[in-house]
PDB file of N, CA and C in Angstrom:
ATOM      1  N   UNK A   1      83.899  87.031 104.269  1.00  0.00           N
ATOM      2  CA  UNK A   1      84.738  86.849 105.441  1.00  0.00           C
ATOM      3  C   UNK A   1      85.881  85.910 105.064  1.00  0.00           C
ATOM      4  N   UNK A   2      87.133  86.093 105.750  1.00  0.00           N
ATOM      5  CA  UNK A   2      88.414  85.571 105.352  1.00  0.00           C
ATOM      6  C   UNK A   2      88.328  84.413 106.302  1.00  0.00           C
ATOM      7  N   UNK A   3      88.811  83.309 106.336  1.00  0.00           N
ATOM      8  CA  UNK A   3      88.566  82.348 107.193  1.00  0.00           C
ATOM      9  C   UNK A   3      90.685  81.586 107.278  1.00  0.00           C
ATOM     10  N   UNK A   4      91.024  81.379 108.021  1.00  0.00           N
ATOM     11  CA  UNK A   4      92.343  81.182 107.910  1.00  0.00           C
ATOM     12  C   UNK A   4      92.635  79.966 108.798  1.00  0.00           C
ATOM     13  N   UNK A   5      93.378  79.055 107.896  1.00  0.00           N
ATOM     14  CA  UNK A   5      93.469  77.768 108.714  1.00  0.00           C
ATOM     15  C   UNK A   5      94.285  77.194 108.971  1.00  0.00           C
ATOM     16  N   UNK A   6      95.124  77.128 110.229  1.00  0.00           N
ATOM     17  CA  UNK A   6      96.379  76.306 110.064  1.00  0.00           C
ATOM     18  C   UNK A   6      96.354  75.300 111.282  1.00  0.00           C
ATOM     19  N   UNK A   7      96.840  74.337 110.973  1.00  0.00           N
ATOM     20  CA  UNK A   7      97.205  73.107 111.424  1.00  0.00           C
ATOM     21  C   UNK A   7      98.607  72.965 111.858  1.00  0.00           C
ATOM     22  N   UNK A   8      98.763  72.466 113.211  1.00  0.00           N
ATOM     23  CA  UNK A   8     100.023  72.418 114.173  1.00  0.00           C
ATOM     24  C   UNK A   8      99.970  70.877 113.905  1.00  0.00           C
ATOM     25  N   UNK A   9     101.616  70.710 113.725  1.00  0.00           N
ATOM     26  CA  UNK A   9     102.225  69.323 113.714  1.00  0.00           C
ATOM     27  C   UNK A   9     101.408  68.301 112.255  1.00  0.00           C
ATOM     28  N   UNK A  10     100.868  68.813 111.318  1.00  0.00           N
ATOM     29  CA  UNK A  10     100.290  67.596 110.114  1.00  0.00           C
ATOM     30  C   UNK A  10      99.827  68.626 109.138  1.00  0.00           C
ATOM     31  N   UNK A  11     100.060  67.963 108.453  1.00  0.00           N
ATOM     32  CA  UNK A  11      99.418  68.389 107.380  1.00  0.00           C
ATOM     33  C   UNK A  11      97.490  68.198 106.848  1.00  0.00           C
ATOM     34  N   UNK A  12      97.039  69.236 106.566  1.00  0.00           N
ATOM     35  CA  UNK A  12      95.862  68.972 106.288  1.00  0.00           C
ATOM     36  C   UNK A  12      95.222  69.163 104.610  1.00  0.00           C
ATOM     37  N   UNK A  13      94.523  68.347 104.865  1.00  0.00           N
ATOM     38  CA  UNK A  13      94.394  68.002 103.324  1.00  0.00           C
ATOM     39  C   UNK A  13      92.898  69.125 102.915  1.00  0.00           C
ATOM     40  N   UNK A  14      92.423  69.506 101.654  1.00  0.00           N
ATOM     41  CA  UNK A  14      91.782  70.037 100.977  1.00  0.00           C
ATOM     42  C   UNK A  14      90.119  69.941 101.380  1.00  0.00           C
ATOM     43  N   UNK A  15      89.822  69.200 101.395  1.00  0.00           N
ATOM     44  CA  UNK A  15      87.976  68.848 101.998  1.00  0.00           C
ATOM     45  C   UNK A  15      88.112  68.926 102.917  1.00  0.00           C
ATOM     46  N   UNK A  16      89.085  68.863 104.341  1.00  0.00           N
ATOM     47  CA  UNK A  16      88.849  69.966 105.162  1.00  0.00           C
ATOM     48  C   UNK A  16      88.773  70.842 105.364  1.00  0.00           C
ATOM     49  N   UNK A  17      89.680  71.654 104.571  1.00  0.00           N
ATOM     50  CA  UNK A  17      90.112  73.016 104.646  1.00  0.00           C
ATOM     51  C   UNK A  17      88.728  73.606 104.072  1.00  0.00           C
ATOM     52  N   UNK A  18      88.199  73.011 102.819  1.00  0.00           N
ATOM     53  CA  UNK A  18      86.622  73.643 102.009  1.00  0.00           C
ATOM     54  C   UNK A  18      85.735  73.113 103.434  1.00  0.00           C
ATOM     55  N   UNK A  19      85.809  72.410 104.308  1.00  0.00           N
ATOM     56  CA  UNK A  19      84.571  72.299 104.739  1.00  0.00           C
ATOM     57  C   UNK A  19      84.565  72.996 105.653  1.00  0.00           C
ATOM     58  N   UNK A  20      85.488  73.790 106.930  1.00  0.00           N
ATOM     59  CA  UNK A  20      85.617  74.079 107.662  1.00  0.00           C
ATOM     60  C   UNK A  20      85.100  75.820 107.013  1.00  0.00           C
ATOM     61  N   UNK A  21      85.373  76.013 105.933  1.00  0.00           N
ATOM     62  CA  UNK A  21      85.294  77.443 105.715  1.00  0.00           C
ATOM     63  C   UNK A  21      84.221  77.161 105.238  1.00  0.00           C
ATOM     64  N   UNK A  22      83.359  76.422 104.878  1.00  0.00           N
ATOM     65  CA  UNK A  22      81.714  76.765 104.656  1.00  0.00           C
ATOM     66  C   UNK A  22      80.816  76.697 105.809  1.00  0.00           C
ATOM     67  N   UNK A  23      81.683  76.172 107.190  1.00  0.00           N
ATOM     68  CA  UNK A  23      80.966  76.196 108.625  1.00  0.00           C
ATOM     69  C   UNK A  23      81.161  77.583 108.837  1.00  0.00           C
ATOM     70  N   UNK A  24      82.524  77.828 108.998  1.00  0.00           N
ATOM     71  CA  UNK A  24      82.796  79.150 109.136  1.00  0.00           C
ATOM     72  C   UNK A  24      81.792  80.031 108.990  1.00  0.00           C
ATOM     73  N   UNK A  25      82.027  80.299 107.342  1.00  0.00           N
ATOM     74  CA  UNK A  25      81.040  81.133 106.770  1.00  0.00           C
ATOM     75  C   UNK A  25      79.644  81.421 107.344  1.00  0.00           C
ATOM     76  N   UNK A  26      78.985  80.613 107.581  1.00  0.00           N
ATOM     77  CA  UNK A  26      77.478  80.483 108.149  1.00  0.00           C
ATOM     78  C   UNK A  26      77.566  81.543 109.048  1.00  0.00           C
ATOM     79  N   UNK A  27      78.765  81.494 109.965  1.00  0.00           N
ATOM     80  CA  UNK A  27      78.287  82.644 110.983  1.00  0.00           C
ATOM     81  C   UNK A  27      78.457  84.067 110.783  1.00  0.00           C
ATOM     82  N   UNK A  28      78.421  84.731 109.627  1.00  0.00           N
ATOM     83  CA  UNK A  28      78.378  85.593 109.079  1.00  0.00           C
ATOM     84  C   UNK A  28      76.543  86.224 109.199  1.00  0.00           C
ATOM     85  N   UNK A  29      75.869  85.157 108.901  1.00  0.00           N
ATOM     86  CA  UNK A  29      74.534  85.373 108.827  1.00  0.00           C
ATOM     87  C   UNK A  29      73.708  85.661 110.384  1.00  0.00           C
ATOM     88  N   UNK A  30      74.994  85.657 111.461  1.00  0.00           N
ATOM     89  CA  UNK A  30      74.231  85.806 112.637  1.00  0.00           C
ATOM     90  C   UNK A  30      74.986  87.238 113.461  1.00  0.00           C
ATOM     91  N   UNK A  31      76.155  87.564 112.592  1.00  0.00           N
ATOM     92  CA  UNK A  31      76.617  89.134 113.195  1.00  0.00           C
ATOM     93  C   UNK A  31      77.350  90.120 111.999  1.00  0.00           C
ATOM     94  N   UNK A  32      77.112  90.192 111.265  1.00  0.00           N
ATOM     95  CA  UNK A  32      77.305  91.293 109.669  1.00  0.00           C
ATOM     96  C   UNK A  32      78.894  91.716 110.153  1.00  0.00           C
ATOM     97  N   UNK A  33      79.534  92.026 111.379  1.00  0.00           N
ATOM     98  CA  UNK A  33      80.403  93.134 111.278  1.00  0.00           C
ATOM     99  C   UNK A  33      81.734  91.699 111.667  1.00  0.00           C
ATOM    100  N   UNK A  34      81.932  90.436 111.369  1.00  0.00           N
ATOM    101  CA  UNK A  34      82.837  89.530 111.103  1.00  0.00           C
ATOM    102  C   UNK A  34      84.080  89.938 110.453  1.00  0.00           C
ATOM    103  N   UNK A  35      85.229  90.348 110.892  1.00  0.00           N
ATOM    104  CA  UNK A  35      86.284  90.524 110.184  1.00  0.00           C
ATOM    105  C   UNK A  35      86.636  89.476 109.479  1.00  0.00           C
ATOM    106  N   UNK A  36      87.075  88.446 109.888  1.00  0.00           N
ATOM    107  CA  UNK A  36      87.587  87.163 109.564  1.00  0.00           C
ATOM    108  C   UNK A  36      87.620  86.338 110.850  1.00  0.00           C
ATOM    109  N   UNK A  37      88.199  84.915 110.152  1.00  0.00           N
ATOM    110  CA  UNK A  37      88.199  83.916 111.629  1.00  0.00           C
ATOM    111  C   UNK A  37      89.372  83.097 111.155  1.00  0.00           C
ATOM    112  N   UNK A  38      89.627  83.040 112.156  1.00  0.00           N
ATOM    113  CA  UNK A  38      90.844  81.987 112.782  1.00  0.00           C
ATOM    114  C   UNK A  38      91.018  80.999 112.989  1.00  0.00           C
ATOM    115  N   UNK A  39      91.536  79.512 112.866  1.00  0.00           N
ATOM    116  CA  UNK A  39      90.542  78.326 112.910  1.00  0.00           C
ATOM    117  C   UNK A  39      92.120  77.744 113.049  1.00  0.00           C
ATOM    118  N   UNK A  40      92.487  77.114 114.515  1.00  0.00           N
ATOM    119  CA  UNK A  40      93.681  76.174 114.545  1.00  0.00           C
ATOM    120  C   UNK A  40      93.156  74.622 115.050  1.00  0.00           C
ATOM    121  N   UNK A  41      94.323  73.854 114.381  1.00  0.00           N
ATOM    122  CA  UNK A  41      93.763  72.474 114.085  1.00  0.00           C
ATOM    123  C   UNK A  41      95.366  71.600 115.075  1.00  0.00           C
ATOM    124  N   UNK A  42      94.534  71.508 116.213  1.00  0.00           N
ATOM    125  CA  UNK A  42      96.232  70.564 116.593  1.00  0.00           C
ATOM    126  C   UNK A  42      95.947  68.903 116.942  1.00  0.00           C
ATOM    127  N   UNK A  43      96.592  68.147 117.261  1.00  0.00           N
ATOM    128  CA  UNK A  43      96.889  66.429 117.586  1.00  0.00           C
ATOM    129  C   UNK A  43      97.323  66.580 118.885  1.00  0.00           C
ATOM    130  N   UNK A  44      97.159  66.005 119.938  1.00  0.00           N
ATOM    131  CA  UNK A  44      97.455  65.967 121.102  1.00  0.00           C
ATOM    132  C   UNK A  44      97.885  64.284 120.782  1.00  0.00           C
ATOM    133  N   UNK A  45      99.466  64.416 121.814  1.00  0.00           N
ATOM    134  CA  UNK A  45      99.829  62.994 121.395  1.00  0.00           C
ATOM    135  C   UNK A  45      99.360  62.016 122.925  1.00  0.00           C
ATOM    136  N   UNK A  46      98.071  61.707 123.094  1.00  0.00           N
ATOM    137  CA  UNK A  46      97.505  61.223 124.220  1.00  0.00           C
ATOM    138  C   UNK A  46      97.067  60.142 123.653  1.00  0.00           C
ATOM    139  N   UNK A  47      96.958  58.461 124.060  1.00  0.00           N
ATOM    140  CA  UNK A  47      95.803  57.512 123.963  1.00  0.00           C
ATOM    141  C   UNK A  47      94.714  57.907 124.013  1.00  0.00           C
ATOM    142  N   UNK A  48      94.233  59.072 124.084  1.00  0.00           N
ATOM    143  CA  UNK A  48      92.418  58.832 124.506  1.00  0.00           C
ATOM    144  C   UNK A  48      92.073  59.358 123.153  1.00  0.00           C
ATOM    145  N   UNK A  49      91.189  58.740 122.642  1.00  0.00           N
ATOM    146  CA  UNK A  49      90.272  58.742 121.649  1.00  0.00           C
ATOM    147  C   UNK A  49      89.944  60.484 120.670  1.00  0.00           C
ATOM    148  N   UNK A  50      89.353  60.881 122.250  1.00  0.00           N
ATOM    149  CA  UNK A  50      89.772  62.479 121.713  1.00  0.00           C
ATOM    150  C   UNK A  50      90.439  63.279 122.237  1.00  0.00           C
ATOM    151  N   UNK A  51      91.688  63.219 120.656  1.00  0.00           N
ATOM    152  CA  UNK A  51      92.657  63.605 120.877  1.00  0.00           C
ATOM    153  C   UNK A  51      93.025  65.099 119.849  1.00  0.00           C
ATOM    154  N   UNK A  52      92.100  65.158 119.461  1.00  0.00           N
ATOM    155  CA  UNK A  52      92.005  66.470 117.997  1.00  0.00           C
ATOM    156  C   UNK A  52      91.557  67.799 118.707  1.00  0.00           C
ATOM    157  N   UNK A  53      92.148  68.703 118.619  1.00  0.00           N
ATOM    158  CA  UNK A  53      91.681  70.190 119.487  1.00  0.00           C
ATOM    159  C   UNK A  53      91.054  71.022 118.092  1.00  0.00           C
ATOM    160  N   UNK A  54      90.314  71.513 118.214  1.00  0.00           N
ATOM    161  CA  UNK A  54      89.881  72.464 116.988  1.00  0.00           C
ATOM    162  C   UNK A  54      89.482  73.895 117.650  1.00  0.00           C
ATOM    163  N   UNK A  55      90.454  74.348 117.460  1.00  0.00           N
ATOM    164  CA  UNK A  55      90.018  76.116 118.046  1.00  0.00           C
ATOM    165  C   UNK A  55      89.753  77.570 116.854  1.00  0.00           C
ATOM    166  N   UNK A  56      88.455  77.972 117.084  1.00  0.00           N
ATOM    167  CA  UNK A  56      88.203  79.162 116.032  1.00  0.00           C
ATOM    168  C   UNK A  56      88.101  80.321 116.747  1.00  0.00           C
ATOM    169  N   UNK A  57      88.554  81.305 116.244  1.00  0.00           N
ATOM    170  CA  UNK A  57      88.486  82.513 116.726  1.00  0.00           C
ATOM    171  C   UNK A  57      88.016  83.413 115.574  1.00  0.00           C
ATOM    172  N   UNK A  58      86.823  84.414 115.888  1.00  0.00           N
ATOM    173  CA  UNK A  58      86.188  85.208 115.529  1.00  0.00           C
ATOM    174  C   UNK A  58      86.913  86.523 115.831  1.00  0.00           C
ATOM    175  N   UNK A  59      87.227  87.214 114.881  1.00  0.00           N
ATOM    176  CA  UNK A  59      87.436  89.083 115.243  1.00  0.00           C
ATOM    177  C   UNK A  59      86.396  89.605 114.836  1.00  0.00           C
ATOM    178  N   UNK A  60      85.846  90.315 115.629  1.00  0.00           N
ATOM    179  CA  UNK A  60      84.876  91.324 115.668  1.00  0.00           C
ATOM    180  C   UNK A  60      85.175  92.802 116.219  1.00  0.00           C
ATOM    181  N   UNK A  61      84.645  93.519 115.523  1.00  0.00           N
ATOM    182  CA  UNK A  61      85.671  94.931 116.081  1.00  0.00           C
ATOM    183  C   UNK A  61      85.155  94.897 117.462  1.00  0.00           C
ATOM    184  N   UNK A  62      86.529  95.423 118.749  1.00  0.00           N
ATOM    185  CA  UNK A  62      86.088  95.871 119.485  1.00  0.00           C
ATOM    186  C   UNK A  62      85.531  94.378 120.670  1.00  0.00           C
ATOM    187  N   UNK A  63      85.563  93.225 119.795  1.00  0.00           N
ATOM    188  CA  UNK A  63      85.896  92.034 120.827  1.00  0.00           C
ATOM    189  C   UNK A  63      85.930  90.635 119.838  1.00  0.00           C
ATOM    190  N   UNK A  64      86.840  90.052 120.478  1.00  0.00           N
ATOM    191  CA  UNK A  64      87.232  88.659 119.577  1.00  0.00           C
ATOM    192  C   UNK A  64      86.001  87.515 120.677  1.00  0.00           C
ATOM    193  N   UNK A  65      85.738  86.573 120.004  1.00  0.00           N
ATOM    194  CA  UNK A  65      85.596  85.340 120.284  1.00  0.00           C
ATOM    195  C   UNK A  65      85.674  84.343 119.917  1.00  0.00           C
ATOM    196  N   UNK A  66      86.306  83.456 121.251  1.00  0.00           N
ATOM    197  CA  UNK A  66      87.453  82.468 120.951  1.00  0.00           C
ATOM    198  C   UNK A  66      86.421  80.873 121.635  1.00  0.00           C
ATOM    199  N   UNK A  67      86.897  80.099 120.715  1.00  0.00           N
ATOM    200  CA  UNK A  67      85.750  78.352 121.042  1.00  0.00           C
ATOM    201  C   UNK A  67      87.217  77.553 120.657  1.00  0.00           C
ATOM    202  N   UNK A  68      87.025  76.724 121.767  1.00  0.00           N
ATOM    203  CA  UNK A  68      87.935  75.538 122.007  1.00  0.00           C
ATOM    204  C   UNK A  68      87.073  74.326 122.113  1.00  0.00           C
ATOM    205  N   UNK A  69      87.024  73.507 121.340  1.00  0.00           N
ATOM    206  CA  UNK A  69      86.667  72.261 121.293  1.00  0.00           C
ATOM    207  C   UNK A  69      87.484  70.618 120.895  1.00  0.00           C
ATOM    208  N   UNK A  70      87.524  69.462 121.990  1.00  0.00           N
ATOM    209  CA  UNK A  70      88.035  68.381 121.574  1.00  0.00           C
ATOM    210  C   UNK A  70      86.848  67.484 121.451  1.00  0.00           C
ATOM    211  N   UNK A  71      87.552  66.798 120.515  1.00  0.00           N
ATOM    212  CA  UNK A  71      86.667  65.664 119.627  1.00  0.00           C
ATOM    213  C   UNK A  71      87.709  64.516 119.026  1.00  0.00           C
ATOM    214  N   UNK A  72      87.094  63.607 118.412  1.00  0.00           N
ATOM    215  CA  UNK A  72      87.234  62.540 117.912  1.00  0.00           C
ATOM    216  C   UNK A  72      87.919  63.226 116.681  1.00  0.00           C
ATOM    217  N   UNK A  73      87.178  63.570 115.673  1.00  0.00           N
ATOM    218  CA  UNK A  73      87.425  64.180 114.517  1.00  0.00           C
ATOM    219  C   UNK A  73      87.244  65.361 114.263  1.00  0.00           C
ATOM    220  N   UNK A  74      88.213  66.231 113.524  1.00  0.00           N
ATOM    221  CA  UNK A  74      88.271  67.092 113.297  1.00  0.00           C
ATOM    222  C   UNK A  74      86.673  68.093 112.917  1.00  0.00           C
ATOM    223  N   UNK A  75      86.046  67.203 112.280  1.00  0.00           N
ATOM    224  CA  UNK A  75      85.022  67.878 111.528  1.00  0.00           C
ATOM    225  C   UNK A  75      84.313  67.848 112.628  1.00  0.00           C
ATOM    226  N   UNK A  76      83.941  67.130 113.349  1.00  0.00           N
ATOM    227  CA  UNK A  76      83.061  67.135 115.028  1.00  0.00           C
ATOM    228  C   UNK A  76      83.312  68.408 115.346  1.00  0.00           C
ATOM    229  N   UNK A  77      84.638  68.585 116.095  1.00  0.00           N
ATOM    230  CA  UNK A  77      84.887  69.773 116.616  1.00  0.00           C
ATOM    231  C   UNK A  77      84.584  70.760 115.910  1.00  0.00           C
ATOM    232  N   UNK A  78      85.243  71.072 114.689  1.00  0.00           N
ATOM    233  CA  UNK A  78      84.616  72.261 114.009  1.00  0.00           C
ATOM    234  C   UNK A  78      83.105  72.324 114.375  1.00  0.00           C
ATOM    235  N   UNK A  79      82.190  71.344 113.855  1.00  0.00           N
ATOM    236  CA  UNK A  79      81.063  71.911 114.230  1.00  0.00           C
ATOM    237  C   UNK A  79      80.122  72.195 115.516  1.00  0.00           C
ATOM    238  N   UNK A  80      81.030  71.412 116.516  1.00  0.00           N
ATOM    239  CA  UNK A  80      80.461  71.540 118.010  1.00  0.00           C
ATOM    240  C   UNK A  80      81.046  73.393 118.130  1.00  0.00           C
ATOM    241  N   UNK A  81      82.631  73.927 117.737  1.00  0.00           N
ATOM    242  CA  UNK A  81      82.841  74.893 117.865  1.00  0.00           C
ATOM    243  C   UNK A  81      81.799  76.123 116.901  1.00  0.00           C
ATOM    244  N   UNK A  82      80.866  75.665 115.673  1.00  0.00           N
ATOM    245  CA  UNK A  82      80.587  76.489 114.996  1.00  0.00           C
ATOM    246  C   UNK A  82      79.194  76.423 115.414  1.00  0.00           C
ATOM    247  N   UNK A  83      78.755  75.914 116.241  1.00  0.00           N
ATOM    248  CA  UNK A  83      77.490  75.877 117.063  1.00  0.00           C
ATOM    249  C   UNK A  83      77.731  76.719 117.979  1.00  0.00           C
ATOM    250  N   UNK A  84      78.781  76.493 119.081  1.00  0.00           N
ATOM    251  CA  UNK A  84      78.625  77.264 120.359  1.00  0.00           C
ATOM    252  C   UNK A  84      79.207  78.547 119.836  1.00  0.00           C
ATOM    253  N   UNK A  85      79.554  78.915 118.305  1.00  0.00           N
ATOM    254  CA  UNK A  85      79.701  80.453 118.455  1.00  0.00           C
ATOM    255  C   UNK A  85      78.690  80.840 117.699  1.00  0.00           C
ATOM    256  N   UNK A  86      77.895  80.058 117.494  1.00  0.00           N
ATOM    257  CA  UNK A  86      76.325  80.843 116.608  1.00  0.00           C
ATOM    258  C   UNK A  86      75.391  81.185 117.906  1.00  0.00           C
ATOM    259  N   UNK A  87      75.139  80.290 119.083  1.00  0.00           N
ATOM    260  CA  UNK A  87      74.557  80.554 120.271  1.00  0.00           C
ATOM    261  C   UNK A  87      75.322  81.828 120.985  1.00  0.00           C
ATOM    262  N   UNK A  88      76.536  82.342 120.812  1.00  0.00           N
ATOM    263  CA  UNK A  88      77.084  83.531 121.506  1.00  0.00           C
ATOM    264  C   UNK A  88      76.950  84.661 120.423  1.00  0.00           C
ATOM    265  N   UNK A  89      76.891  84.622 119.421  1.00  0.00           N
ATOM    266  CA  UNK A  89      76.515  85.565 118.882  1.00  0.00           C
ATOM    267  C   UNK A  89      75.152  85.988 118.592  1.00  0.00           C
ATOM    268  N   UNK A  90      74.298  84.512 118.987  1.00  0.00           N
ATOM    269  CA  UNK A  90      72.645  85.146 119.238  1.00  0.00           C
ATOM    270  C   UNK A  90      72.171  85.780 120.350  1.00  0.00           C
ATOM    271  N   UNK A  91      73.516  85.555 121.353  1.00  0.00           N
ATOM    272  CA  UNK A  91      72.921  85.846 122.838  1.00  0.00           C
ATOM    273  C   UNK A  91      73.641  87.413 122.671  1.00  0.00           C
ATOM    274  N   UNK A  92      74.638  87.849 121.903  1.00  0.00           N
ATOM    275  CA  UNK A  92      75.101  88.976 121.969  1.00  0.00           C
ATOM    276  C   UNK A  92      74.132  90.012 121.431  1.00  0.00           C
ATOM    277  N   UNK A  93      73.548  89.797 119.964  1.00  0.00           N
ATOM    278  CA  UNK A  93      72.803  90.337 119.730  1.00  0.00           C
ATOM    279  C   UNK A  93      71.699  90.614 120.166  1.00  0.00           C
ATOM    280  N   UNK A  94      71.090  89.458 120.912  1.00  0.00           N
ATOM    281  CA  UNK A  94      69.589  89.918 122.251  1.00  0.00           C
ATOM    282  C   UNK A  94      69.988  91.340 122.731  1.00  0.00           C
ATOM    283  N   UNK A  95      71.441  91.022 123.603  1.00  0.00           N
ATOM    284  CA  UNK A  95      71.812  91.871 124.325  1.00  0.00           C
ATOM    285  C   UNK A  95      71.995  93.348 123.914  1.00  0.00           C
ATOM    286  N   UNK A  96      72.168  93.316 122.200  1.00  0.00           N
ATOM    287  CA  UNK A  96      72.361  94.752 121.515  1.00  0.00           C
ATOM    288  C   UNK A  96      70.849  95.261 121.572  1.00  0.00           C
ATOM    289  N   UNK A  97      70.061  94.454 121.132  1.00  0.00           N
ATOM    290  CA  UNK A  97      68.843  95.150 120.780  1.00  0.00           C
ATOM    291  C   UNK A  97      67.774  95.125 122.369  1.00  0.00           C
ATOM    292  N   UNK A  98      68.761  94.827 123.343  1.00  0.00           N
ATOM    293  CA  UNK A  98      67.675  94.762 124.553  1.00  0.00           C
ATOM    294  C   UNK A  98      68.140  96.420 125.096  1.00  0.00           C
TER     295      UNK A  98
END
């Protein structure tokens, strides 16, 4: 699976970019037919603490799904987002085989 990452307003450095695509990756093991994913990284210019948006989007033929998560740090979000799309793709698949 192709995993594609871009970052609005900064630059992002390398051990994110590898870590985010080995979260990524994982969810491969919970729906086989993964085109690629989408993964935007923005800064919200707010005082509050969490201020980092991390949004991934999944293509899947025939329906995308999309996780928006804010956090503290980047890597938080990624993985709060790479959780709540492993729980929608377990609940999708119930639904195939029910």
């Amino acid at each position: 699976m192709k995993v594609f990452v871009q970052s609005v307003n900064f630059n992002i450095d390398q051990t994110l970019v590898d870590f985010i695509e080995k979260k990524v990756s994982n969810l491969e093991k919970f729906n086989e037919k993964i085109i690629d994913a989408e993964v935007f990284l923005k800064v919200q210019n707010t005082s509050d603490k969490e201020n980092k948006i991390s949004e991934v989007k999944i293509n899947i033929p025939g329906n995308d799904v999309v996780v928006k998560k804010e956090s503290k740090t980047f890597e938080e979000g990624i993985s709060l987002a790479v959780e709540s799309l492993r729980r929608q793709l377990l609940k999708r698949k119930e639904k195939q085989r029910a």
